[in-house]
Protein backbone atom coordinates (compact mmCIF):
# COMPACT_ATOMS: atom_id res chain seq x y z
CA UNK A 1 111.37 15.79 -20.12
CA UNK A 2 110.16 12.37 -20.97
CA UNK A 3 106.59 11.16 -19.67
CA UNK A 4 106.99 8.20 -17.18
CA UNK A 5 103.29 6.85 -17.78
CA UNK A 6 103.89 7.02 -21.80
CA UNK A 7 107.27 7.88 -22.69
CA UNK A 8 106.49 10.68 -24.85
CA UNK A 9 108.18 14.48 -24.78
CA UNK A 10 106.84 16.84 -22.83
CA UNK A 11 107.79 20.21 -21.80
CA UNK A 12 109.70 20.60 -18.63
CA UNK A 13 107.23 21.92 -15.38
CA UNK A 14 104.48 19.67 -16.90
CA UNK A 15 102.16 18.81 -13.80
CA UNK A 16 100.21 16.75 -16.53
CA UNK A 17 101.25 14.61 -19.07
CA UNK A 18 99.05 16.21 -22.34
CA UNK A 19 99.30 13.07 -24.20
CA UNK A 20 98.43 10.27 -21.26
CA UNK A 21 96.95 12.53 -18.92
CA UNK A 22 99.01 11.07 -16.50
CA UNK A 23 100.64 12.64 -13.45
CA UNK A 24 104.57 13.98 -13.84
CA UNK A 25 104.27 16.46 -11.23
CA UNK A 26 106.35 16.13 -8.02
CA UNK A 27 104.93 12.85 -5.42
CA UNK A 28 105.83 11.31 -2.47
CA UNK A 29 106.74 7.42 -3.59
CA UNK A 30 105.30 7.06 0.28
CA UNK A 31 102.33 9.01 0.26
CA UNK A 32 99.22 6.62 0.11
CA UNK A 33 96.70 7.45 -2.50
CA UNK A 34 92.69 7.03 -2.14
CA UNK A 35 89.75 7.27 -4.83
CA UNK A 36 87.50 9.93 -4.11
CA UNK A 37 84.93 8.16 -5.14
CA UNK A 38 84.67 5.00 -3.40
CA UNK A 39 87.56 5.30 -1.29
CA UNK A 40 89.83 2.50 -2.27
CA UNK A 41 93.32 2.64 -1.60
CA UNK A 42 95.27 3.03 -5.36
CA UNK A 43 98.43 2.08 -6.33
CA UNK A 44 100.93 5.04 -7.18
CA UNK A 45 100.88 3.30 -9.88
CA UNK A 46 97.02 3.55 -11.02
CA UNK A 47 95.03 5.85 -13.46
CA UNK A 48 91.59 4.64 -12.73
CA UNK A 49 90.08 3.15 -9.08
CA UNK A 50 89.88 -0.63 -10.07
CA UNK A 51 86.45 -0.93 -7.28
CA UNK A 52 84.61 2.16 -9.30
CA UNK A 53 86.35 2.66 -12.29
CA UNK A 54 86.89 6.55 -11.16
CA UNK A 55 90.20 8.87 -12.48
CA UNK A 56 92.76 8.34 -10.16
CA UNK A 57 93.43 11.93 -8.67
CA UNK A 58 95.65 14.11 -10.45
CA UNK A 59 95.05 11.99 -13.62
CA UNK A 60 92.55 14.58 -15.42
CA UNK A 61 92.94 18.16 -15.50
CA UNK A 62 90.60 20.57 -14.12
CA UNK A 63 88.85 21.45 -17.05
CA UNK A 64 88.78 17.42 -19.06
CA UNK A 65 88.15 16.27 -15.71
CA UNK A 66 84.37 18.28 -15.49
CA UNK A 67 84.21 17.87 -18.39
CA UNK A 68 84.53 14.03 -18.95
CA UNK A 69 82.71 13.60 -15.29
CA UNK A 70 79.60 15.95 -16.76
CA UNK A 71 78.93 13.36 -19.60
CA UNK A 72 79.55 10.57 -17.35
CA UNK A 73 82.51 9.28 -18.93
CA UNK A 74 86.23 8.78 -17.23
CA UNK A 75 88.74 9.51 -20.02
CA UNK A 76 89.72 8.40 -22.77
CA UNK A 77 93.18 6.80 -22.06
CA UNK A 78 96.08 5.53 -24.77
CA UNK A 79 95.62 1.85 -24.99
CA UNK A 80 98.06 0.14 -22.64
CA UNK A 81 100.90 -1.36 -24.59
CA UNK A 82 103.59 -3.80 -23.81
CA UNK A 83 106.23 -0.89 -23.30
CA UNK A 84 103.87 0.81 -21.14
CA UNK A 85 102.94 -2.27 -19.08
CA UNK A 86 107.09 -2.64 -18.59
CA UNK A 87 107.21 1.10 -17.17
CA UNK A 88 104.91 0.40 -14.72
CA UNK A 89 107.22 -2.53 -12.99
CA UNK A 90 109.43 -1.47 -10.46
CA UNK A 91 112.47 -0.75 -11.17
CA UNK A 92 115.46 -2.45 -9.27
CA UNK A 93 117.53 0.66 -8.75
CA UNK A 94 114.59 2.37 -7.00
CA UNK A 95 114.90 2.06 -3.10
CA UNK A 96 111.82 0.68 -1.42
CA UNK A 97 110.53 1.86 1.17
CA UNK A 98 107.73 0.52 3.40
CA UNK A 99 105.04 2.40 2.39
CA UNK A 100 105.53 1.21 -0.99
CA UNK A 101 105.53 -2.70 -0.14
CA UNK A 102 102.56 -2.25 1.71
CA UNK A 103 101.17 -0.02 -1.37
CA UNK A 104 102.04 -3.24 -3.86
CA UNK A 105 100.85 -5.47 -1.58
CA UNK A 106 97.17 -4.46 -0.37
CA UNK A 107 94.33 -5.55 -1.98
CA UNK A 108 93.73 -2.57 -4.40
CA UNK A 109 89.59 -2.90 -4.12
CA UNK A 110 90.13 -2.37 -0.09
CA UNK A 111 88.91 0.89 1.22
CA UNK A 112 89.86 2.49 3.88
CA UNK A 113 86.04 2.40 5.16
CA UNK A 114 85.61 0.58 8.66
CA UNK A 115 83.42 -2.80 8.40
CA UNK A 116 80.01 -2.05 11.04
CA UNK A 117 80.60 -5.86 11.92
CA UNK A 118 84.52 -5.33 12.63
CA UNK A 119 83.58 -2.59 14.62
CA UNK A 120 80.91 -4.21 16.77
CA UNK A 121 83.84 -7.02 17.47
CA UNK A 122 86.35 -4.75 18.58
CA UNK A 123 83.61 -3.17 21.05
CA UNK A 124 82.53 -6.13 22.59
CA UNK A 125 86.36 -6.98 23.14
CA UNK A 126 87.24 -4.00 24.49
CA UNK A 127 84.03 -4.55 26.87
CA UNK A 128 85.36 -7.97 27.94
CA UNK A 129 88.33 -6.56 28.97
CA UNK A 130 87.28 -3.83 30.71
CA UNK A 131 85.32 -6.24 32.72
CA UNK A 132 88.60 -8.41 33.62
CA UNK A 133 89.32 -7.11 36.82
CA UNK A 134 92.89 -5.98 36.79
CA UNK A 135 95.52 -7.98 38.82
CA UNK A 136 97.36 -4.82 39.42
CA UNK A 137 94.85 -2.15 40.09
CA UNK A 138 91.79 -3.89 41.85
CA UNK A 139 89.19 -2.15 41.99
CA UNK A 140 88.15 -0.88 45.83
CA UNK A 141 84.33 -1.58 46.54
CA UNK A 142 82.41 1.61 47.54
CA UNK A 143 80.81 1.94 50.81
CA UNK A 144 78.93 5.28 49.96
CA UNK A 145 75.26 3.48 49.85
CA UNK A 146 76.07 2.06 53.26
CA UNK A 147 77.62 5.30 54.80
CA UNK A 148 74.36 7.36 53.22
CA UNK A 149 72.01 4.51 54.83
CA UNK A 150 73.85 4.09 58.54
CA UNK A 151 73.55 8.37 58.48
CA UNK A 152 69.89 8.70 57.41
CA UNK A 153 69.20 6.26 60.21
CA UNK A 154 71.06 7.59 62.86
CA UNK A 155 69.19 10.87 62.43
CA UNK A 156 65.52 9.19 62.73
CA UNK A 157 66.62 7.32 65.47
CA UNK A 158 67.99 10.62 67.06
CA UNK A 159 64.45 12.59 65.89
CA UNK A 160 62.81 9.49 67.27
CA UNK A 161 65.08 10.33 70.87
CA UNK A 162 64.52 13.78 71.01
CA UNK A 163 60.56 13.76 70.44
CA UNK A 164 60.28 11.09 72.85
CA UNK A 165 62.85 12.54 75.63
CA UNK A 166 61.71 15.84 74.99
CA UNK A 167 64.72 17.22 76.60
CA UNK A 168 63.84 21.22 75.98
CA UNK A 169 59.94 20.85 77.42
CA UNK A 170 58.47 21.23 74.01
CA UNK A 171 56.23 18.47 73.23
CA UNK A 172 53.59 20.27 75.55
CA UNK A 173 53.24 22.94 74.03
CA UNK A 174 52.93 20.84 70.64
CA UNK A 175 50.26 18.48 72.29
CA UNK A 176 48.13 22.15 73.21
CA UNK A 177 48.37 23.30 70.01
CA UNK A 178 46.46 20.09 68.80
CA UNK A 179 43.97 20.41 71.27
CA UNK A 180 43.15 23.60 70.02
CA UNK A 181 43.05 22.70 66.54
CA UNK A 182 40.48 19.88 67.41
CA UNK A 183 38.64 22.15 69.18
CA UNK A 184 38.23 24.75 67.09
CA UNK A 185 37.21 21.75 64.23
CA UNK A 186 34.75 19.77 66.12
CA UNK A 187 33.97 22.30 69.12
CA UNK A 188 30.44 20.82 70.26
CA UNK A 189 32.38 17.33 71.15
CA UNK A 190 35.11 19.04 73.66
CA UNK A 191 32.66 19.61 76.51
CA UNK A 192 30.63 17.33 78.70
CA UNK A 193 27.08 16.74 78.39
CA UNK A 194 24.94 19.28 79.48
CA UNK A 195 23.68 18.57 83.26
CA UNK A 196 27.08 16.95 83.97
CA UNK A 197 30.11 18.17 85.54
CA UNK A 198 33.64 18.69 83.26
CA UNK A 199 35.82 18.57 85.96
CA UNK A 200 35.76 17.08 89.40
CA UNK A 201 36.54 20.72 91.24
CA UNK A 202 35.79 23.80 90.00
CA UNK A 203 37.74 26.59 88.58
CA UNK A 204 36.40 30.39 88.64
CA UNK A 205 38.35 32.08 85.91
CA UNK A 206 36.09 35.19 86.16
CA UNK A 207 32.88 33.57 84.18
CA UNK A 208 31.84 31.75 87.25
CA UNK A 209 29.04 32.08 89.53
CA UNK A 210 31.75 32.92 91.81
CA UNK A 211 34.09 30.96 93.68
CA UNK A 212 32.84 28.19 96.70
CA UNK A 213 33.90 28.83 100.05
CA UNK A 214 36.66 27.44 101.63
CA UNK A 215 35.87 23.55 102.17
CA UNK A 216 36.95 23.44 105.81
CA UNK A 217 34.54 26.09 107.15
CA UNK A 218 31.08 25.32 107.19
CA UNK A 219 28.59 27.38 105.13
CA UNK A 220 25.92 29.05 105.85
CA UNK A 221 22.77 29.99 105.10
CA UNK A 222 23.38 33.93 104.02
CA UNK A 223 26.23 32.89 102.04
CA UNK A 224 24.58 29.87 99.87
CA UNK A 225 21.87 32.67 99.40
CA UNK A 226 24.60 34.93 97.68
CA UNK A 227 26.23 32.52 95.77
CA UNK A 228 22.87 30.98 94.37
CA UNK A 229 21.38 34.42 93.50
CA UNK A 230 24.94 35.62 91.72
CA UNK A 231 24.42 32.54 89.85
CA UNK A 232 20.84 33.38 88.71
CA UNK A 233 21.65 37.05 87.74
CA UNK A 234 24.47 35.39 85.73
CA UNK A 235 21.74 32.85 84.34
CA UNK A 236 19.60 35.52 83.66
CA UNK A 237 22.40 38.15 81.54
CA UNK A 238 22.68 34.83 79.41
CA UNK A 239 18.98 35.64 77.92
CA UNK A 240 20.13 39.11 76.98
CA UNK A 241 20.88 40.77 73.13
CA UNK A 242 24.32 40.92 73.80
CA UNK A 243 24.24 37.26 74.70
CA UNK A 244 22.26 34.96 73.34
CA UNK A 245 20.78 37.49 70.76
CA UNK A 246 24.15 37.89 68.99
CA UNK A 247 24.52 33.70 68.73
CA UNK A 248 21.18 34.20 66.99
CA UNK A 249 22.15 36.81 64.96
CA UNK A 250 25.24 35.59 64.10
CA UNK A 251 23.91 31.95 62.96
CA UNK A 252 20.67 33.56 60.99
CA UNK A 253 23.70 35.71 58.70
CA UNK A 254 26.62 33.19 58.13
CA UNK A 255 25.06 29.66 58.82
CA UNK A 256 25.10 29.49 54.77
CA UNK A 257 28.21 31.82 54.20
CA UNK A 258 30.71 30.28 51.05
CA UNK A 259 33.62 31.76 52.67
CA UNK A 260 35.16 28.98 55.32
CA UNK A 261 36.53 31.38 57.33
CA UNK A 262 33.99 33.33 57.66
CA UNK A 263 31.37 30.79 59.31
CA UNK A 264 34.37 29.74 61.39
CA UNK A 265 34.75 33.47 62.93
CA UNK A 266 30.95 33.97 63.37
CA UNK A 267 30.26 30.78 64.99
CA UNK A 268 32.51 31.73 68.15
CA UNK A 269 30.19 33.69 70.01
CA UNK A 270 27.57 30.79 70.27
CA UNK A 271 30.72 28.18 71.63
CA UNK A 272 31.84 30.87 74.13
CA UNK A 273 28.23 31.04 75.05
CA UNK A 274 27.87 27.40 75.78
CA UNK A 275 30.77 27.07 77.65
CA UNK A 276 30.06 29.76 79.76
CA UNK A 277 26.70 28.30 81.06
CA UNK A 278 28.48 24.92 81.30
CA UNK A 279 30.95 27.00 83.91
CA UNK A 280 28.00 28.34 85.61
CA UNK A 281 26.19 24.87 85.92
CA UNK A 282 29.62 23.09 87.34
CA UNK A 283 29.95 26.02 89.85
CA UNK A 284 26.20 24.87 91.40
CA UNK A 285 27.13 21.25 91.33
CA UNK A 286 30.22 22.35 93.07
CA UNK A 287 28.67 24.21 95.73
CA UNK A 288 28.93 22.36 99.47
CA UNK A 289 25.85 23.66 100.66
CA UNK A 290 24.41 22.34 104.08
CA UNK A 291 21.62 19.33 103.58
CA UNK A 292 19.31 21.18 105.52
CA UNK A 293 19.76 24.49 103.93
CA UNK A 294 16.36 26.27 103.27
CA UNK A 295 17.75 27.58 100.20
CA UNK A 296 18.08 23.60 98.51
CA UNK A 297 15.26 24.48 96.47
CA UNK A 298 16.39 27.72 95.27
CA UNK A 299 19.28 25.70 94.28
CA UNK A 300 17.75 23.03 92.14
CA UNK A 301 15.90 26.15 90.13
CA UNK A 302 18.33 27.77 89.11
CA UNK A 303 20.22 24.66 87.51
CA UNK A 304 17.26 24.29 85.97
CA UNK A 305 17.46 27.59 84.44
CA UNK A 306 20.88 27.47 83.45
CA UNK A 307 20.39 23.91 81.77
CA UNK A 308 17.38 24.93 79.78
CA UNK A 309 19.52 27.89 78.35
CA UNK A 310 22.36 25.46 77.94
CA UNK A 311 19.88 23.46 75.89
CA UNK A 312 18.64 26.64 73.82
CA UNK A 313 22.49 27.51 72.52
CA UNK A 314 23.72 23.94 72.08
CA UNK A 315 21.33 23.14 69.43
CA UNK A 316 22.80 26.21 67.57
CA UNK A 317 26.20 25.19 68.40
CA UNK A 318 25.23 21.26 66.76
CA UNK A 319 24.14 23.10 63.37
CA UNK A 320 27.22 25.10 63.24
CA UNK A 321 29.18 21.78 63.51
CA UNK A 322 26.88 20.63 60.32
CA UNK A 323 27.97 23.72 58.55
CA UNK A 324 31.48 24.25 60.02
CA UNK A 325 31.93 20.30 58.32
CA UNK A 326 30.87 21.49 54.96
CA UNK A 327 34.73 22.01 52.85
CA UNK A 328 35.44 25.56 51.30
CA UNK A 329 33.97 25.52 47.74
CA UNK A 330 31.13 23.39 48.38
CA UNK A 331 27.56 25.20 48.36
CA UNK A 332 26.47 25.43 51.77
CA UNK A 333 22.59 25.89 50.53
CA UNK A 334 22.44 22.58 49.02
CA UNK A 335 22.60 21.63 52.68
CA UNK A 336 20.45 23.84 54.84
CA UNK A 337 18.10 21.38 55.75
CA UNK A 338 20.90 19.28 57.64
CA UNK A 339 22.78 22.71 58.78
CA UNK A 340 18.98 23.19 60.80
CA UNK A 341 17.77 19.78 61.56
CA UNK A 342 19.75 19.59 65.18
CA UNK A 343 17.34 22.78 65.74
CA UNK A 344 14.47 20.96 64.08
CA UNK A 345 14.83 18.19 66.70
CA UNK A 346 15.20 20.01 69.42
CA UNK A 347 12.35 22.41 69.36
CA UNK A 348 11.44 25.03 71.03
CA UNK A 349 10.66 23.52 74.72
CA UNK A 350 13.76 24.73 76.13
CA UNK A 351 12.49 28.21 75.68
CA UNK A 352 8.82 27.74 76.51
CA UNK A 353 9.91 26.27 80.36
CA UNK A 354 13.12 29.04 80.98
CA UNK A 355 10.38 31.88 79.98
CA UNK A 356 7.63 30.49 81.82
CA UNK A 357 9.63 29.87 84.95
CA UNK A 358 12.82 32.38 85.10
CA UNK A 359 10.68 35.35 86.94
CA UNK A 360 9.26 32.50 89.64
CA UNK A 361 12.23 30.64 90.63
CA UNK A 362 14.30 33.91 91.25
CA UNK A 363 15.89 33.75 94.87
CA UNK A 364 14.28 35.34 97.67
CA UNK A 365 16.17 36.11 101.08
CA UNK A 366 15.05 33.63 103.76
């Protein structure tokens, strides 16, 4: 067979041309070739990229090709004659086909790499025309936001309802459960002064000097005597160890206690204490006795008694507060001296006038 790059003999089944180097092997007139180097489209027609100066592939064999490309050479190619120039024209009897015109006609240094700027142009395009609205497929606006807002606040406005309607006959049990909790944080402020009256009538819920008579029978003289010494006895079992001589003990051990809930466990006996003389001092006020009762004195004595030991546990209940308000973690010794001064303050006179007067003023039978 003939070589169509040189025109030289070669044997037939020759991929390779061994005289040109050129490519005799079977090829697609409409197969587009590339450079591997640079990747600029070639001409069918080309040994060598024109933008890099590379082999064409398929022009060297696999062994001149590494070898050539090792010493940084391309080949060494016959000098292009006259008669070689003329086989490379087209020839009129060949069809053409499309992808040959467009082969003959593109710039051979193109490559088929994208320009960055091209691209960026085409993007903002597309962009631009995504934001066209479309004549025939507007777009529906979404309500979603507005649905989410209308339902978040229907429901407050419904919470708002049923805390305010309280139609199951909750909210008292809610409002009781705060009382508590503020009780059981600042416990010395939930009462009424000592010497007053909490309530306007009394209540005997078993810790009482004992209930008053009935308010439309008149009382008399025996039974203002029995209520008024029930209420001294009761005065008196305040001054015992099991009484006011645990609310010592207790404060003296866990006034300075780390643990939180510790001091807060202790410090209930000296609060049920207090209230219970400040039960036992509204049952006296309470009591309708006649004006000219001989027992008025009697009367008068023993709320003196029962205030003076009111006096004696409330200034252990006000250094509890002091200590109760001291967080968990903080070191309770650092602050003895204001955990005792409501003690400090209050001395000891309370004690020195209940002792020196509790055996007198006991109630005798008139």
């Amino acid at each position: 067979m003939i070589c169509p790059h040189c025109l030289k003999t070669i044997e037939d089944g020759e991929t390779f041309c061994p005289h040109c180097h050129g490519y005799v092997g079977a090829v697609s007139r409409d197969e587009f070739v590339f450079c591997e180097g640079c990747g600029a489209r070639l001409s069918l027609h080309d040994r060598t990229c024109p933008k890099c100066g590379r082999p064409a592939p398929g022009i060297l064999s696999t062994d001149s090709a590494s070898a050539d490309l090792a010493a940084g050479k391309t080949a060494s190619f016959p000098r292009l004659t006259k008669s070689l120039i003329e086989t490379e024209a087209p020839r009129m009897d060949e069809p053409v086909s499309a992808a040959r015109a467009l082969d003959d006609s593109v710039d051979p240094s193109a490559t088929n790499v994208l320009d960055r700027a091209d691209l960026e142009r085409a993007s903002a395009r597309a962009g631009s025309a995504e934001a066209e609205e479309d004549p025939y497929h507007p777009r529906r606006r979404s309500y979603r936001g507005l649905i989410i807002a209308l339902v978040v606040i229907a429901l407050a406005g419904g919470a708002t309802a049923f805390v305010a309607m309280d139609p199951l006959g909750v909210m008292p049990g809610v409002y009781e459960s705060f009382r508590r909790a503020a009780q059981e944080t600042f416990p010395s402020r939930q009462l009424a002064e000592a010497g007053s009256a909490s309530q306007d009538a009394p209540a005997d819920d078993g810790d009482g000097a004992g209930a008053e008579p009935a308010a439309d029978e008149p009382l008399t003289d025996d039974e203002v005597y029995d209520f008024i010494y029930a209420a001294y006895q009761q005065v008196v079992s305040y001054d015992s160890e099991e009484a006011i001589g645990q609310v010592i003990d207790a404060f003296n051990s866990y006034y300075l206690e780390p643990d939180l809930s510790v001091r807060q466990s202790e410090s209930q006996t000296a609060y049920q204490l207090r209230d219970a003389i400040q039960q036992t001092i509204d049952d006296i006020d309470a009591l309708e006795a006649p004006e000219d009762t001989v027992y008025a004195e009697d009367i008068q004595h023993v709320r003196q008694l029962a205030e003076w030991m009111y006096g004696r546990v409330d200034q252990i209940c006000q250094s509890w507060d002091v200590s109760l308000a001291i967080p968990e973690g903080e070191s309770t010794l650092a602050q003895q001296d204001e955990i005792l001064a409501p003690m400090r303050r209050a001395g000891t006179s309370d004690l020195e006038n209940y002792d020196a007067n509790v055996d007198a003023w006991e109630p005798q039978r008139k």
